[in-house]
Protein backbone atom coordinates (compact mmCIF):
# COMPACT_ATOMS: atom_id res chain seq x y z
CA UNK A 1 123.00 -107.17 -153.63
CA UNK A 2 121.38 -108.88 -150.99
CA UNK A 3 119.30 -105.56 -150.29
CA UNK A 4 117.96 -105.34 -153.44
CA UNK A 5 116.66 -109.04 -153.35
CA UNK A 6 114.84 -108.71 -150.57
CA UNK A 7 113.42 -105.41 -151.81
CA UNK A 8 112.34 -106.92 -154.78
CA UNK A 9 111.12 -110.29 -153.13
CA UNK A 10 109.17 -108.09 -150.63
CA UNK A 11 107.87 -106.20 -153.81
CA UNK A 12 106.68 -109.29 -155.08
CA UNK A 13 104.97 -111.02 -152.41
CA UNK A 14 102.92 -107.60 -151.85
CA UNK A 15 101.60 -108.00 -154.89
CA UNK A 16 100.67 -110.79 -154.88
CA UNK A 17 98.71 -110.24 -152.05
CA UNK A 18 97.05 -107.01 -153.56
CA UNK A 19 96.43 -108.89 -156.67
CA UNK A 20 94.72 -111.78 -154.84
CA UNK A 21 93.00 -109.18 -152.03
CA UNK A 22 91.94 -107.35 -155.48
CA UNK A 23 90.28 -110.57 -157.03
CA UNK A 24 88.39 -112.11 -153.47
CA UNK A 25 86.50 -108.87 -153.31
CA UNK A 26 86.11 -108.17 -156.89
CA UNK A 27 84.48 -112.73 -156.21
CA UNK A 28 82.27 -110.97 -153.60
CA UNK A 29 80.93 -108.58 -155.12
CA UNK A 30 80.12 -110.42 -158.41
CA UNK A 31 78.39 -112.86 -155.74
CA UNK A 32 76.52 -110.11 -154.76
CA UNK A 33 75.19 -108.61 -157.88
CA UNK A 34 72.35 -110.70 -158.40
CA UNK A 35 70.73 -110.04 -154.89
CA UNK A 36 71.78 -105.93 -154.94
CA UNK A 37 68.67 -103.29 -155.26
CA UNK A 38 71.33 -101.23 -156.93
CA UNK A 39 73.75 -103.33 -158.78
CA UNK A 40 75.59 -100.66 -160.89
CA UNK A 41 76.26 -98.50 -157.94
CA UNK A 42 77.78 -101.91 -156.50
CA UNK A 43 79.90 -103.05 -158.98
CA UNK A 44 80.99 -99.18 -159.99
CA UNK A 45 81.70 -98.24 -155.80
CA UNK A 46 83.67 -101.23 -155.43
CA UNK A 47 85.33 -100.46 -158.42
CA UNK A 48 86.60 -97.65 -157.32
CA UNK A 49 87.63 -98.78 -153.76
CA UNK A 50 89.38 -101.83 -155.14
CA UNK A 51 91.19 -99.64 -157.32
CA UNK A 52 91.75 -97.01 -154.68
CA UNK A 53 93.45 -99.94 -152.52
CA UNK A 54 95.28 -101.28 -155.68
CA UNK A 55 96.92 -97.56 -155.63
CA UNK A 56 97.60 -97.01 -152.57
CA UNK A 57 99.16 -100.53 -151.82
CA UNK A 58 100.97 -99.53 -155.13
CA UNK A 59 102.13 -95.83 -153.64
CA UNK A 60 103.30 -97.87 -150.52
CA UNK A 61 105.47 -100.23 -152.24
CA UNK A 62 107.18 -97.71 -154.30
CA UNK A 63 107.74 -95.20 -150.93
CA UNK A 64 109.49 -98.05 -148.96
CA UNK A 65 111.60 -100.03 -151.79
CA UNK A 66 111.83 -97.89 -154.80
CA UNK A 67 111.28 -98.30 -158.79
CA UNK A 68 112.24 -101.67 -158.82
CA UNK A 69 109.80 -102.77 -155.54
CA UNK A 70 107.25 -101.51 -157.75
CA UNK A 71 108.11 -103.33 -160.71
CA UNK A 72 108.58 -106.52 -158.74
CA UNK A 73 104.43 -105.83 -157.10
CA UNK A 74 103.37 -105.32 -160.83
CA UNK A 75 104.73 -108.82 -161.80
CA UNK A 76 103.21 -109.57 -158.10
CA UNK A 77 99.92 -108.80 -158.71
CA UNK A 78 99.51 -110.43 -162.11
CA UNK A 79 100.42 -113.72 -160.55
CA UNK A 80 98.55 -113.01 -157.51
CA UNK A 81 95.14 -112.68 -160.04
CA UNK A 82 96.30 -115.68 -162.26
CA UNK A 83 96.59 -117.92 -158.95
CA UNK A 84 92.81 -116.26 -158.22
CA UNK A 85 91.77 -116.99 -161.55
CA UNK A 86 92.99 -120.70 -161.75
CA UNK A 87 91.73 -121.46 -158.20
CA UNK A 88 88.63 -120.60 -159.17
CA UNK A 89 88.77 -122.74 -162.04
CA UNK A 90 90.07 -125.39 -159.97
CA UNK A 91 87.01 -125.70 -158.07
CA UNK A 92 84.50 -125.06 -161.01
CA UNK A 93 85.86 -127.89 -162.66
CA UNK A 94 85.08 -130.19 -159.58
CA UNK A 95 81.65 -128.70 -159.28
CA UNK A 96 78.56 -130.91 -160.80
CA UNK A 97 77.17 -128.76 -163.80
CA UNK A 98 73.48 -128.76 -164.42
CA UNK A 99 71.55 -131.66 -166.67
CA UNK A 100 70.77 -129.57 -169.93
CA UNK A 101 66.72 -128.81 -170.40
């Protein structure tokens, strides 16, 4: 019993870190569009690496703790982004917004 919460636990906190490695660069890169010469072959390259890592980091979890590991990184991730998502809202709400014209 006490195995299988620590799998799962482990499980979890990887995915949270994938899911909030996923959003940072998925931040940069959206930071990045406006200045790119090539902005589709940005946004469509790092999709496919930040997907690439997503899998992988997915393919790990599920080698070393099993079906349930996995389950728990799903969950993991999804938090992971929603703690991205509402940091970022966190400090746009704190930032001064323009006068309109």
């Amino acid at each position: 019993k006490r195995e299988m919460l620590v799998t799962l636990t482990l499980g979890l906190l990887g995915g949270v870190a994938l899911g909030g490695l996923y959003f940072a660069s998925l931040w940069a890169v959206v930071r990045r569009v406006p200045s790119a010469s090539r902005p589709a072959w940005l946004v469509g390259g790092s999709y496919l690496a930040r997907l690439a890592a997503l899998g992988m980091g997915f393919w790990v979890v599920l080698r070393l703790g099993g079906a349930s590991a996995l389950l728990a990184a799903l969950v993991g991730v999804l938090v992971g982004v929603s703690g991205a998502l509402a940091s970022r809202r966190d400090r746009g709400s704190r930032q001064p917004t323009a006068a309109p014209a």
